[in-house]
Protein backbone atom coordinates (compact mmCIF):
# COMPACT_ATOMS: atom_id res chain seq x y z
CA UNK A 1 0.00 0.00 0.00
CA UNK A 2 3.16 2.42 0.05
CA UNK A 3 2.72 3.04 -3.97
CA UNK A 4 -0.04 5.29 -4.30
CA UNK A 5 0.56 5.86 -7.65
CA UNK A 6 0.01 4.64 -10.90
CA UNK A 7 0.93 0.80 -9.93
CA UNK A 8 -2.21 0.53 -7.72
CA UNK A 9 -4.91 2.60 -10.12
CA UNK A 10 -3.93 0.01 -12.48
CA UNK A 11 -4.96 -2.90 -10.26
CA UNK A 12 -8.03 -1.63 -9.72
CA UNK A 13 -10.51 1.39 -10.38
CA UNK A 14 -9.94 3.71 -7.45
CA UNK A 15 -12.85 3.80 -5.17
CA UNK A 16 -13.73 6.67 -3.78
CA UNK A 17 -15.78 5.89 -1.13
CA UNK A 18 -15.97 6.99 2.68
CA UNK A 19 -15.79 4.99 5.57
CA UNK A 20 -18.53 6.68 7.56
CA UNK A 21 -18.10 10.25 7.99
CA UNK A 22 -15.73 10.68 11.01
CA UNK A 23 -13.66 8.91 9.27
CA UNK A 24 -12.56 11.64 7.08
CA UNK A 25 -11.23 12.87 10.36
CA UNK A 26 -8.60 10.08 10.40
CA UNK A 27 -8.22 11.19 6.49
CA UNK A 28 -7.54 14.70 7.06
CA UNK A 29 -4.58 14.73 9.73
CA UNK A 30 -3.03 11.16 8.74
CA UNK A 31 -2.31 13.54 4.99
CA UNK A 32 -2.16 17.12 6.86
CA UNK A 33 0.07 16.20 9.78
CA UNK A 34 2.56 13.98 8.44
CA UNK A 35 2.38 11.21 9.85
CA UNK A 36 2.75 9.18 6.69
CA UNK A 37 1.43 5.99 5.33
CA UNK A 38 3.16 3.95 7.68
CA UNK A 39 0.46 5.57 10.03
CA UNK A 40 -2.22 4.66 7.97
CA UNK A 41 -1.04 1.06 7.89
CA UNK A 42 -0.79 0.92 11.44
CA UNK A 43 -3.98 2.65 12.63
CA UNK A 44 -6.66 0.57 10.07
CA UNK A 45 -4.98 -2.93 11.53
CA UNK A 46 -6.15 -1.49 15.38
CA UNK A 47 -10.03 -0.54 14.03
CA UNK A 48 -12.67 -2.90 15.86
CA UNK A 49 -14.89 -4.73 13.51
CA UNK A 50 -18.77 -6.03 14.35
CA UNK A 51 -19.36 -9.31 13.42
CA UNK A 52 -21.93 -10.59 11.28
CA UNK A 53 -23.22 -6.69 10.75
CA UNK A 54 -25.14 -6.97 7.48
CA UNK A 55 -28.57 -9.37 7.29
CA UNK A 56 -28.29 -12.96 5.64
CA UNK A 57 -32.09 -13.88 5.01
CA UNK A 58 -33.24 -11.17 3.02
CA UNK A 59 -35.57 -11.98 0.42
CA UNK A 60 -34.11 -11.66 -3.19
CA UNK A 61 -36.45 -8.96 -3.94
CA UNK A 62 -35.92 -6.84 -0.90
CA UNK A 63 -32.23 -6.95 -1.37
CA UNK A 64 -31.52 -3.44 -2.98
CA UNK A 65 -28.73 -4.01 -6.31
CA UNK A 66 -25.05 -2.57 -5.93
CA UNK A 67 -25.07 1.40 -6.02
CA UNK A 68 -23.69 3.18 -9.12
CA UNK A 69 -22.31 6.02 -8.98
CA UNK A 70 -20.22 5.86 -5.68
CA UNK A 71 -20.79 4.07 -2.36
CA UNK A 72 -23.37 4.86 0.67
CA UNK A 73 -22.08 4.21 4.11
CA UNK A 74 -24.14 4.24 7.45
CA UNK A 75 -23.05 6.06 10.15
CA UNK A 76 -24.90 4.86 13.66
CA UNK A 77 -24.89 7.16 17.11
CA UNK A 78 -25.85 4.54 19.77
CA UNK A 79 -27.09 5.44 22.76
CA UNK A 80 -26.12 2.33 24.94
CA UNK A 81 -27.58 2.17 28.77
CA UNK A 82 -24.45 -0.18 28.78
CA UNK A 83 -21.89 2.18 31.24
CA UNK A 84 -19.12 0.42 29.48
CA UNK A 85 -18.10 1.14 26.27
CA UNK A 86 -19.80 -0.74 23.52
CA UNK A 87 -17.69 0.50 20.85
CA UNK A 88 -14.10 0.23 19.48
CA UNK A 89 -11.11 -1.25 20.99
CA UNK A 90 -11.70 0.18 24.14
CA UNK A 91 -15.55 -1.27 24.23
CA UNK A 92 -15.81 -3.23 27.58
CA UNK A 93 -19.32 -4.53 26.27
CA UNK A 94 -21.23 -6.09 23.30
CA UNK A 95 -22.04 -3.48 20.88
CA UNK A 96 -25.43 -4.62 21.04
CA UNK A 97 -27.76 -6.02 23.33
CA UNK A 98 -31.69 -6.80 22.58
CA UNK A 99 -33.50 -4.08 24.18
CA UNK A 100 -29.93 -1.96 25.88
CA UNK A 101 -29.36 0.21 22.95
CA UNK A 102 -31.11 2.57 20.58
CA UNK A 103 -29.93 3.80 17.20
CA UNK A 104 -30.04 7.93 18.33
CA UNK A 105 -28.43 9.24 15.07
CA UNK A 106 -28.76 7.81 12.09
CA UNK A 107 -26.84 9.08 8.46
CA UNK A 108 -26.16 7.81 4.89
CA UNK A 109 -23.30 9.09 3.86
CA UNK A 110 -22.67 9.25 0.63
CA UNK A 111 -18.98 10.16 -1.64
CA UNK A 112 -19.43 9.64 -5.34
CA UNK A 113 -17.61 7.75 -7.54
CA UNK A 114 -15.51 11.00 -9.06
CA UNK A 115 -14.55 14.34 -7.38
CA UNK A 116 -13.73 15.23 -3.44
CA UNK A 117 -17.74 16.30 -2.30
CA UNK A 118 -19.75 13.76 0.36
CA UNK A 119 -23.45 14.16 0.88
CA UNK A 120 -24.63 13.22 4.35
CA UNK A 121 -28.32 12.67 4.81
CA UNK A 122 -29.89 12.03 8.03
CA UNK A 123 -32.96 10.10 9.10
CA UNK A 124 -34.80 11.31 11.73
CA UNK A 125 -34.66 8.75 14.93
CA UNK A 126 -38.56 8.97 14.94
CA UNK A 127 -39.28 7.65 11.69
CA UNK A 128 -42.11 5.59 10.81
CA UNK A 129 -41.18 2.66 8.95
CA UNK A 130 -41.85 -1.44 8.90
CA UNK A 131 -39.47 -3.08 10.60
CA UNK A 132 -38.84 -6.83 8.74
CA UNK A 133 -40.42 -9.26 11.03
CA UNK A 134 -41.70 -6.89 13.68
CA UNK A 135 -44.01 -4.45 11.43
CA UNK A 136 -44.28 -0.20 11.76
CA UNK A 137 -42.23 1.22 14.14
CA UNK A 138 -39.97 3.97 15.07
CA UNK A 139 -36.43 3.19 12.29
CA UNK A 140 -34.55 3.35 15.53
CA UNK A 141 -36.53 0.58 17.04
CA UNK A 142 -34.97 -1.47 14.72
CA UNK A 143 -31.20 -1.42 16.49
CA UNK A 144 -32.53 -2.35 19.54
CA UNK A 145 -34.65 -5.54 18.85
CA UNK A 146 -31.84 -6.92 15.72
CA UNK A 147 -28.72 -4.55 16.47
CA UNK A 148 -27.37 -3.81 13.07
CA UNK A 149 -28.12 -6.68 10.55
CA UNK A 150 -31.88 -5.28 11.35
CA UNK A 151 -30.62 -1.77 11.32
CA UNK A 152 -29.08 -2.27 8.07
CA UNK A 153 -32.18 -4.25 6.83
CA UNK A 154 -34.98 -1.78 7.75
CA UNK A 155 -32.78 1.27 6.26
CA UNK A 156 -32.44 -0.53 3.08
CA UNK A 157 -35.87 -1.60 2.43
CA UNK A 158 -36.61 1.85 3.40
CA UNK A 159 -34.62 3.45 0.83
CA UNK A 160 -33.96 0.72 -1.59
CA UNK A 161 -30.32 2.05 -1.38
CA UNK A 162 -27.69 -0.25 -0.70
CA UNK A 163 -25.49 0.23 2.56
CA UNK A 164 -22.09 -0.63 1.40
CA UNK A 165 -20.38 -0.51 5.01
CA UNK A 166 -21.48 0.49 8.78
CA UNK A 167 -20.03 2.66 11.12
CA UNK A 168 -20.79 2.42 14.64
CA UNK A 169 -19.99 4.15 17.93
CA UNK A 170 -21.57 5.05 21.21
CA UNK A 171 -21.91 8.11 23.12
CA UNK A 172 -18.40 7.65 25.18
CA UNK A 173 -16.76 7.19 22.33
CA UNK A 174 -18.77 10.55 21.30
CA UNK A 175 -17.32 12.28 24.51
CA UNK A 176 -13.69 10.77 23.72
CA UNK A 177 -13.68 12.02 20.37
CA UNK A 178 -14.60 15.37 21.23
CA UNK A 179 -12.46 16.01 23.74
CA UNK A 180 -9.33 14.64 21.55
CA UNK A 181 -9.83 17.51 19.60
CA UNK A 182 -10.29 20.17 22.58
CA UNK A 183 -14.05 20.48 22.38
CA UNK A 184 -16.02 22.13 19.45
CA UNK A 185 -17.47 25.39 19.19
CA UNK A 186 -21.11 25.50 18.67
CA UNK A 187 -24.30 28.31 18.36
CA UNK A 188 -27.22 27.35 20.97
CA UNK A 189 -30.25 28.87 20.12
CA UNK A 190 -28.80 32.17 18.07
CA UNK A 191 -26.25 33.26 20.64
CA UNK A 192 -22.78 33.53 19.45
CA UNK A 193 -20.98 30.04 19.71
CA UNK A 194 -19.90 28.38 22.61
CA UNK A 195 -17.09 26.13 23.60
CA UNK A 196 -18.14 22.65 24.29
CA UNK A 197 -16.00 19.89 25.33
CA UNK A 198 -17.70 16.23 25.26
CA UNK A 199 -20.25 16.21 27.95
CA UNK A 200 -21.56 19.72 27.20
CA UNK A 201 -21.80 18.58 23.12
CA UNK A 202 -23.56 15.16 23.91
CA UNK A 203 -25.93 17.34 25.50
CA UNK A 204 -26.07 19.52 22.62
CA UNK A 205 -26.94 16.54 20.30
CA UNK A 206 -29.21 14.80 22.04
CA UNK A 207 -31.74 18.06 22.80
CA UNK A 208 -34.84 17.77 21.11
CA UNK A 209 -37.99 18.40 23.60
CA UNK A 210 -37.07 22.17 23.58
CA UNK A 211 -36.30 22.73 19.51
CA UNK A 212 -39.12 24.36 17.34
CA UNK A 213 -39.27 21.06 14.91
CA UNK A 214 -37.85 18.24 17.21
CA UNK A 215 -35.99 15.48 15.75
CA UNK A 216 -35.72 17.39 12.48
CA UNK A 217 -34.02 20.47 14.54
CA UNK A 218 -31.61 17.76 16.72
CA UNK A 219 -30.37 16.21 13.30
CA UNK A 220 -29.01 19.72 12.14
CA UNK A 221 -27.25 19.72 15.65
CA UNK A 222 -25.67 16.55 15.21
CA UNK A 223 -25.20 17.47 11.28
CA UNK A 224 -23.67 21.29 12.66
CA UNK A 225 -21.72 19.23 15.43
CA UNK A 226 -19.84 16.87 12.59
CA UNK A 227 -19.17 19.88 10.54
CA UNK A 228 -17.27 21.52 13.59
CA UNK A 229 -15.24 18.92 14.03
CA UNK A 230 -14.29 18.30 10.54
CA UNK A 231 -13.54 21.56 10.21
CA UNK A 232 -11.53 21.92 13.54
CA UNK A 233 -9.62 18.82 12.78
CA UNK A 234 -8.87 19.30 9.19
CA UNK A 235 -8.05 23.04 8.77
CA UNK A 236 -6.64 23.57 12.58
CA UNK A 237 -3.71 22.87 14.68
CA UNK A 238 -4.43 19.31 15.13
CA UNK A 239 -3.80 18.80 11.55
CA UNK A 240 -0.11 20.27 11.99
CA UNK A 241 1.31 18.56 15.38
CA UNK A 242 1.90 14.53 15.25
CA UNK A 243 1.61 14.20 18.99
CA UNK A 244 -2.08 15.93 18.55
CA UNK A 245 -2.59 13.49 15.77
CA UNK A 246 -1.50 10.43 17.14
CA UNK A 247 -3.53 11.22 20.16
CA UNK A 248 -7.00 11.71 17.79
CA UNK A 249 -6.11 8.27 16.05
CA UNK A 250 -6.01 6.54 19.64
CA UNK A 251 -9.13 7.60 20.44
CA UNK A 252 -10.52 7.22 17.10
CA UNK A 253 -9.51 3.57 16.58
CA UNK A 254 -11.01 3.27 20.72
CA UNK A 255 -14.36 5.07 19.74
CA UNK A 256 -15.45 3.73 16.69
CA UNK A 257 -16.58 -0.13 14.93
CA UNK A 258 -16.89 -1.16 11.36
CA UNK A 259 -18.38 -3.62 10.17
CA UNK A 260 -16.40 -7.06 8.94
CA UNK A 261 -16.73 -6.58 5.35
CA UNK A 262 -14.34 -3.57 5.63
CA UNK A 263 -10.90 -4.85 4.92
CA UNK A 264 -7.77 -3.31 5.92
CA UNK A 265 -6.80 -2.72 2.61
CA UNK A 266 -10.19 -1.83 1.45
CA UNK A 267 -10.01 1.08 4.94
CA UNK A 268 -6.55 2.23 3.43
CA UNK A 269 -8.29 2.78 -0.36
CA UNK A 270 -11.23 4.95 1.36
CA UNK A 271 -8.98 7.02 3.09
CA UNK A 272 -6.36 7.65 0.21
CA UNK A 273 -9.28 8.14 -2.12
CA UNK A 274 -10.77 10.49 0.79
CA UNK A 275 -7.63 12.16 1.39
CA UNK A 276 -8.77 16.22 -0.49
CA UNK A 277 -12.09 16.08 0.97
CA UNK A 278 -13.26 18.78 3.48
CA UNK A 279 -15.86 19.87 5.74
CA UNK A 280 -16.55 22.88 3.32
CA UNK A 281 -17.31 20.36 0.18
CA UNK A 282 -19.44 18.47 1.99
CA UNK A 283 -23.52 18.96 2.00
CA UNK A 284 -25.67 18.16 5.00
CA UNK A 285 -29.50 17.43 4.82
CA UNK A 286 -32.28 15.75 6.45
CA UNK A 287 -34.71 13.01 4.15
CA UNK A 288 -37.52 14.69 3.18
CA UNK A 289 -40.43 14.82 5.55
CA UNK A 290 -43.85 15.71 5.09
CA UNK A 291 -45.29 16.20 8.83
CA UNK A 292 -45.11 14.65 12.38
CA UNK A 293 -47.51 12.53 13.51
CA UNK A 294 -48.69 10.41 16.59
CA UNK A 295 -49.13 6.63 16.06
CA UNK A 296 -50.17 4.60 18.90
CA UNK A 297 -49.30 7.00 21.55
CA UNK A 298 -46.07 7.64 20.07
CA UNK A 299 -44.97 10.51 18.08
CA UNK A 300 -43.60 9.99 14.75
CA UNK A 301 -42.06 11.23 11.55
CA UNK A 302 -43.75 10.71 8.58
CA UNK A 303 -41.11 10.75 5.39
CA UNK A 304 -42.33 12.49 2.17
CA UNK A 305 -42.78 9.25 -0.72
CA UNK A 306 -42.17 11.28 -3.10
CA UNK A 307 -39.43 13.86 -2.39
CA UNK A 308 -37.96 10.67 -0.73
CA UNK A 309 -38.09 8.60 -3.76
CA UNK A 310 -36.02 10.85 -5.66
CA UNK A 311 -33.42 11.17 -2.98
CA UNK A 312 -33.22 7.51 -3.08
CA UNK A 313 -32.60 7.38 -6.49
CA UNK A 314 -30.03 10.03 -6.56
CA UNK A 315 -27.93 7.91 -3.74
CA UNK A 316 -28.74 4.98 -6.01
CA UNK A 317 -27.26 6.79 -9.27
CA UNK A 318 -24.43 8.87 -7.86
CA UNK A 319 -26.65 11.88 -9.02
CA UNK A 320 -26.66 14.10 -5.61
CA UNK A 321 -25.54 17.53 -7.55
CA UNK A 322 -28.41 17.38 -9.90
CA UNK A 323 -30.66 16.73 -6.64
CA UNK A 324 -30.00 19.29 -4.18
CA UNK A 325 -30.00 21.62 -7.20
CA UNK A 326 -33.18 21.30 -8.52
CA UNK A 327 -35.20 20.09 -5.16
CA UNK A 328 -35.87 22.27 -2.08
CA UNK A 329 -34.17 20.63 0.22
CA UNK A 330 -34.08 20.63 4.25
CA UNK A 331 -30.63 21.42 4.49
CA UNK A 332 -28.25 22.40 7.24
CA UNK A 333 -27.52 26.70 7.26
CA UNK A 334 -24.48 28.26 8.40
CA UNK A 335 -25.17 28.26 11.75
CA UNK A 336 -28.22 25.72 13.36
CA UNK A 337 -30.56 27.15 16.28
């Protein structure tokens, strides 16, 4: 993997794909703060893989065909009631448990096939959706009563888009994470930005009784909370000092779980490929809803079929520019409320 050249693009097609989005982070200052491949060879040989993460009894026509025009990657907050960590090489528990953990934040995250832009597209916690074998429920129900092979499932008939890898980690790998890179700064409702180190942003994600729109408000937070971070890590000082990076890659390769299919070598291809990309190229947005709802005592999130549909289809085709540009879009502003 030391030839990044020409040797290895004629192997193979490059793929330029992302291994969930805080990866990028382990992108950014393994190029920026020179810490050289030799890093990159030693920190994707430490990352904790789930087992058996993706279902095996889907039916043929439920099982959505390969993606085209780049690859879509799921990126899973957890919020365990394990007080161990359930996540990484540091987890102290099983990263799932029937009824101990809930799928909090959910994203596909998409990088096509050709230039350095991502799209990263939430779904609201709260929405309604048929869980396979269990019937409608809440799409983070789904974690809890299958962890992620029924995660996985449910998102995919959902979307009909193909999840080509999983990234998972919990909320003290959250607070880890944060802190490595000295806290984030972040607007609460309209006042000028705040420092935050981990506790004080897990509280900031996880708000939703007091926001104007709920779930739909919390995913801009955690969508506004990634971009901080990205930005922080890739543009700032912990880009330029190995001690700061080596630090972030310890707690990165402690904090977060992939799923089995994700090689070594296939982790060292996303995050050369990934390598230019930055938090400014990247587009944040929430599926597209049409109203809230409550269903049996419960209240719900009700996607839009057909805005949805053609969201879908644009993840499908690798056709996100020609989407957010002719659809109105909920997407994340400058600063989030």
């Amino acid at each position: 993997m030391s030839d990044r050249g020409g040797d290895r693009s004629g192997r193979r097609r490059a793929r330029r794909a992302l291994w969930g989005a805080l990866i990028l982070l382990c992108a950014g200052v393994l190029m920026a703060g020179g810490t050289g491949w030799w890093a990159v060879e030693h920190y994707t040989g430490r990352v904790n893989r789930v087992p058996h993460a993706f279902p095996t009894d889907v039916p043929p026509g439920q099982r959505p065909a390969p993606n085209k025009g780049g690859q879509n990657f799921l990126l899973v907050g957890v919020d365990s009631r394990s007080q161990l960590p359930t996540t990484g090489t540091d987890a102290k528990a099983p990263p799932w448990k029937p009824g101990a953990q809930r799928s909090d934040t959910m994203m596909l995250v998409h990088l096509p096939s050709k230039g350095s832009t991502a799209y990263v597209v939430s779904l609201p916690r709260d929405t309604w959706t048929t869980v396979p074998g269990r019937g409608e429920a809440k799409l983070n129900a789904a974690f809890s009563w299958g962890g992620p092979p029924l995660l996985i499932d449910s998102v995919q008939r959902l979307t009909k888009v193909r999840v080509d890898h999983l990234a998972v980690i919990d909320w003290s790998g959250f607070r880890k994470l944060t802190d490595a890179v000295g806290g984030v700064d972040l607007s609460v409702g309209g006042a000028p930005a705040r420092h935050m180190n981990g506790d004080q942003a897990l509280a900031y994600v996880r708000e939703r009784h007091d926001l104007p729109r709920g779930d739909l408000d919390r995913t801009h937070r955690q969508q506004n909370y990634l971009r901080a971070v990205l930005s922080k890590v890739l543009s700032g000082d912990n880009a330029s000092h190995p001690l700061r990076t080596k630090h972030l890659l310890d707690r990165l390769t402690e904090s977060v779980s992939v799923d089995d299919r994700l090689s070594d070598d296939g982790l060292r291809d996303l995050l050369w490929d990934a390598r230019s990309l930055r938090a400014s190229r990247m587009t944040f947005l929430n599926a597209p809803v049409a109203r809230t709802d409550m269903i049996r005592g419960q209240s719900v999130v009700l996607l839009d079929g057909r805005e949805a549909s053609a969201l879908w289809k644009a993840l499908r085709e690798g056709t996100m520019d020609d989407y957010v540009t002719e659809h109105s879009v909920d997407r994340l502003r400058p600063v989030v409320q």
